[in-house]
C-alpha atoms as a PDB file:
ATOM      1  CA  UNK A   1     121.730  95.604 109.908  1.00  0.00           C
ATOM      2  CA  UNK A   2     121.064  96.894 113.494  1.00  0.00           C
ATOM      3  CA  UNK A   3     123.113  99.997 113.532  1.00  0.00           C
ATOM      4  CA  UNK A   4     123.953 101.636 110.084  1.00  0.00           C
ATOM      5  CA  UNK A   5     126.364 104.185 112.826  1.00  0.00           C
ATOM      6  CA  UNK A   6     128.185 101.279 113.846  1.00  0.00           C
ATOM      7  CA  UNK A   7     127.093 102.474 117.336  1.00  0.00           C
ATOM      8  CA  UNK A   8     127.747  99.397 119.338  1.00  0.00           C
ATOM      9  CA  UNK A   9     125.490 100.879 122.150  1.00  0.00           C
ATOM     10  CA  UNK A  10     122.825 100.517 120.062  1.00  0.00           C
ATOM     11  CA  UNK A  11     123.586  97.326 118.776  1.00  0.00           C
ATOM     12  CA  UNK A  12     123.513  96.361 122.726  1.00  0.00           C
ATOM     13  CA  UNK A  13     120.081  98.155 122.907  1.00  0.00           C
ATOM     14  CA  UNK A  14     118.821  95.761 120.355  1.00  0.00           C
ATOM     15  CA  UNK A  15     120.069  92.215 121.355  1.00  0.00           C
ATOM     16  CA  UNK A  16     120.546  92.523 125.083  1.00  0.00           C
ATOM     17  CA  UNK A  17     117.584  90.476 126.060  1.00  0.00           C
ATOM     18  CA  UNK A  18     118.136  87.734 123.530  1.00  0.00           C
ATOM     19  CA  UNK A  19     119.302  84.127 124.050  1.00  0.00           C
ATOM     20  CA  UNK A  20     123.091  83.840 123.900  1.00  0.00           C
ATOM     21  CA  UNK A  21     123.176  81.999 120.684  1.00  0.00           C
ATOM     22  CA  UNK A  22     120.911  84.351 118.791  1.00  0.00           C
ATOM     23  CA  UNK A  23     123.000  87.285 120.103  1.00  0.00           C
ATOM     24  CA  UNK A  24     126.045  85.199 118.483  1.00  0.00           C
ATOM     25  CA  UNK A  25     124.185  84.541 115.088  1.00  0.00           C
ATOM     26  CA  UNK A  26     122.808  88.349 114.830  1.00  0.00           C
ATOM     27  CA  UNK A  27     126.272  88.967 116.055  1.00  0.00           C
ATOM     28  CA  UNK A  28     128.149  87.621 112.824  1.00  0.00           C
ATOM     29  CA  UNK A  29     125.387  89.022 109.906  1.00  0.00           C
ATOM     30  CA  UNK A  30     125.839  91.754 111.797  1.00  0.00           C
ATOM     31  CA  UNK A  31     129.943  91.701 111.351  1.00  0.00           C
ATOM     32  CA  UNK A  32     129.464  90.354 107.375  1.00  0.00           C
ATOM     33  CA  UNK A  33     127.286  93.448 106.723  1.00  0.00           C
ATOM     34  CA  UNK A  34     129.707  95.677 108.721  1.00  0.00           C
ATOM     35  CA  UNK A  35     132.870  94.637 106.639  1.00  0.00           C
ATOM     36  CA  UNK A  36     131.177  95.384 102.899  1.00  0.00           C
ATOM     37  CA  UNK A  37     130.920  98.915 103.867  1.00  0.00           C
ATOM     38  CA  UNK A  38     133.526 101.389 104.796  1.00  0.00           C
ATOM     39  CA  UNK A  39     134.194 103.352 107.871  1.00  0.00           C
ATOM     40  CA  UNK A  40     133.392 100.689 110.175  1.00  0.00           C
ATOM     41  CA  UNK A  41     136.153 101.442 112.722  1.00  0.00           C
ATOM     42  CA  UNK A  42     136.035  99.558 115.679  1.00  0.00           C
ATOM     43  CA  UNK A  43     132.863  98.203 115.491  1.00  0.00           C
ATOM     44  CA  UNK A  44     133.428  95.101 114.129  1.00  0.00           C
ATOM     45  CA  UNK A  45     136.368  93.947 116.931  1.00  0.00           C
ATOM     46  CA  UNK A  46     134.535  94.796 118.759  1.00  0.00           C
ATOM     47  CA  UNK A  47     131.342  92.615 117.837  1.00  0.00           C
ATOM     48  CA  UNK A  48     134.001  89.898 117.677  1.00  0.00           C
ATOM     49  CA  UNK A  49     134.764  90.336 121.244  1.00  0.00           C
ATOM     50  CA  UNK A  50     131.283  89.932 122.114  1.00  0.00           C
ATOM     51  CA  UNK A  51     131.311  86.835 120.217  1.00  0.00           C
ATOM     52  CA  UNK A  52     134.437  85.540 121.856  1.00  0.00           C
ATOM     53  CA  UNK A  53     133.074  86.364 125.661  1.00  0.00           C
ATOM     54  CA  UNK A  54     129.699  84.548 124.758  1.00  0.00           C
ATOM     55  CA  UNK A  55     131.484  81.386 123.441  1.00  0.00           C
ATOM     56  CA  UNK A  56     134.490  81.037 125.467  1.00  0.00           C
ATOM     57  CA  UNK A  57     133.471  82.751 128.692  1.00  0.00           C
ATOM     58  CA  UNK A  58     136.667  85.025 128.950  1.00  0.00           C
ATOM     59  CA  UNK A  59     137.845  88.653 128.181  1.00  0.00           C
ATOM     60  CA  UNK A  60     138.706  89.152 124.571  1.00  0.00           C
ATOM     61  CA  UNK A  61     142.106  90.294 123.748  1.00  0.00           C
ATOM     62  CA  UNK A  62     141.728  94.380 122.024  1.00  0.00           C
ATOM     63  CA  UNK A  63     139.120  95.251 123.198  1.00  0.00           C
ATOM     64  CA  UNK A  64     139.554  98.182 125.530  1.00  0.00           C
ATOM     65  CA  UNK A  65     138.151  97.947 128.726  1.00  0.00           C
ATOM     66  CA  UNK A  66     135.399 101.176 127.861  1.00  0.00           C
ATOM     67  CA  UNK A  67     134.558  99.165 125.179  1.00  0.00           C
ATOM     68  CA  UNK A  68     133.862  95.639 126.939  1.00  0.00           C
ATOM     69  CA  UNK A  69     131.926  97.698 129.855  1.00  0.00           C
ATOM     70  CA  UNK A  70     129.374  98.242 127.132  1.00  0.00           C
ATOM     71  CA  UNK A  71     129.135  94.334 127.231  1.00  0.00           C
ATOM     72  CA  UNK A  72     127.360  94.973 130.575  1.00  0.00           C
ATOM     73  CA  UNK A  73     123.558  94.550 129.360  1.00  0.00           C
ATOM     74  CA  UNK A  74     124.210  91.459 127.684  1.00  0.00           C
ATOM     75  CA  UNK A  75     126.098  90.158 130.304  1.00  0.00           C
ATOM     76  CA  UNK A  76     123.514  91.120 132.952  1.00  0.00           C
ATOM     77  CA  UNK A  77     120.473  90.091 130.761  1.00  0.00           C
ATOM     78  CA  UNK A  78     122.383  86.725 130.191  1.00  0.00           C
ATOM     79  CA  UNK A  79     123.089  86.032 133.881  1.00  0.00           C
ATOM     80  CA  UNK A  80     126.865  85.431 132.957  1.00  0.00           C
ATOM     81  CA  UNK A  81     129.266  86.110 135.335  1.00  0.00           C
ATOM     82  CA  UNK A  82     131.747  88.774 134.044  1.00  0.00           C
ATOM     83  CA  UNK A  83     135.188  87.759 134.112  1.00  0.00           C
ATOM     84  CA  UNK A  84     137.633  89.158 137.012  1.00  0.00           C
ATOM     85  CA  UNK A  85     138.548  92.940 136.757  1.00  0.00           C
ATOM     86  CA  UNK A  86     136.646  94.043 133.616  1.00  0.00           C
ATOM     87  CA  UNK A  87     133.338  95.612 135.045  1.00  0.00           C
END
């Protein structure tokens, strides 16, 4: 598991200048490890909205815009363009 915190910024940190499909794959271990513990918050709907913008292109619904600016380094590192009104 990346972060044990479930500090998505460091999760970010760790992937950001991976290939889009390995940021998907470490993406979802990192979601099945998440969910077998407790006090995981957020951090998993959030990893699903990074999954979502990486495979569909588009702003995921929930996630608050705060939390999908911290989607910037992958975005960047990617070369994606960001979709309208969220950075």
């Amino acid at each position: 598991m990346i972060s044990k915190n479930f500090d998505f910024d460091e999760f970010v940190a760790a992937t950001k200048d991976l290939e889009r499909q390995s940021i998907i794959d470490i993406a979802g271990r990192e979601k099945r490890e998440a969910m077998t513990m407790s006090n995981v918050g957020r951090y998993v709907e959030i990893l699903n909205g990074l999954v979502w913008l990486l495979k569909q292109g588009t702003r995921p619904n929930g996630v608050h815009s705060w939390e999908f600016a911290k989607m910037r380094p992958i975005i960047e590192s990617l070369g994606l363009r960001p979709p309208e009104n969220v950075l």
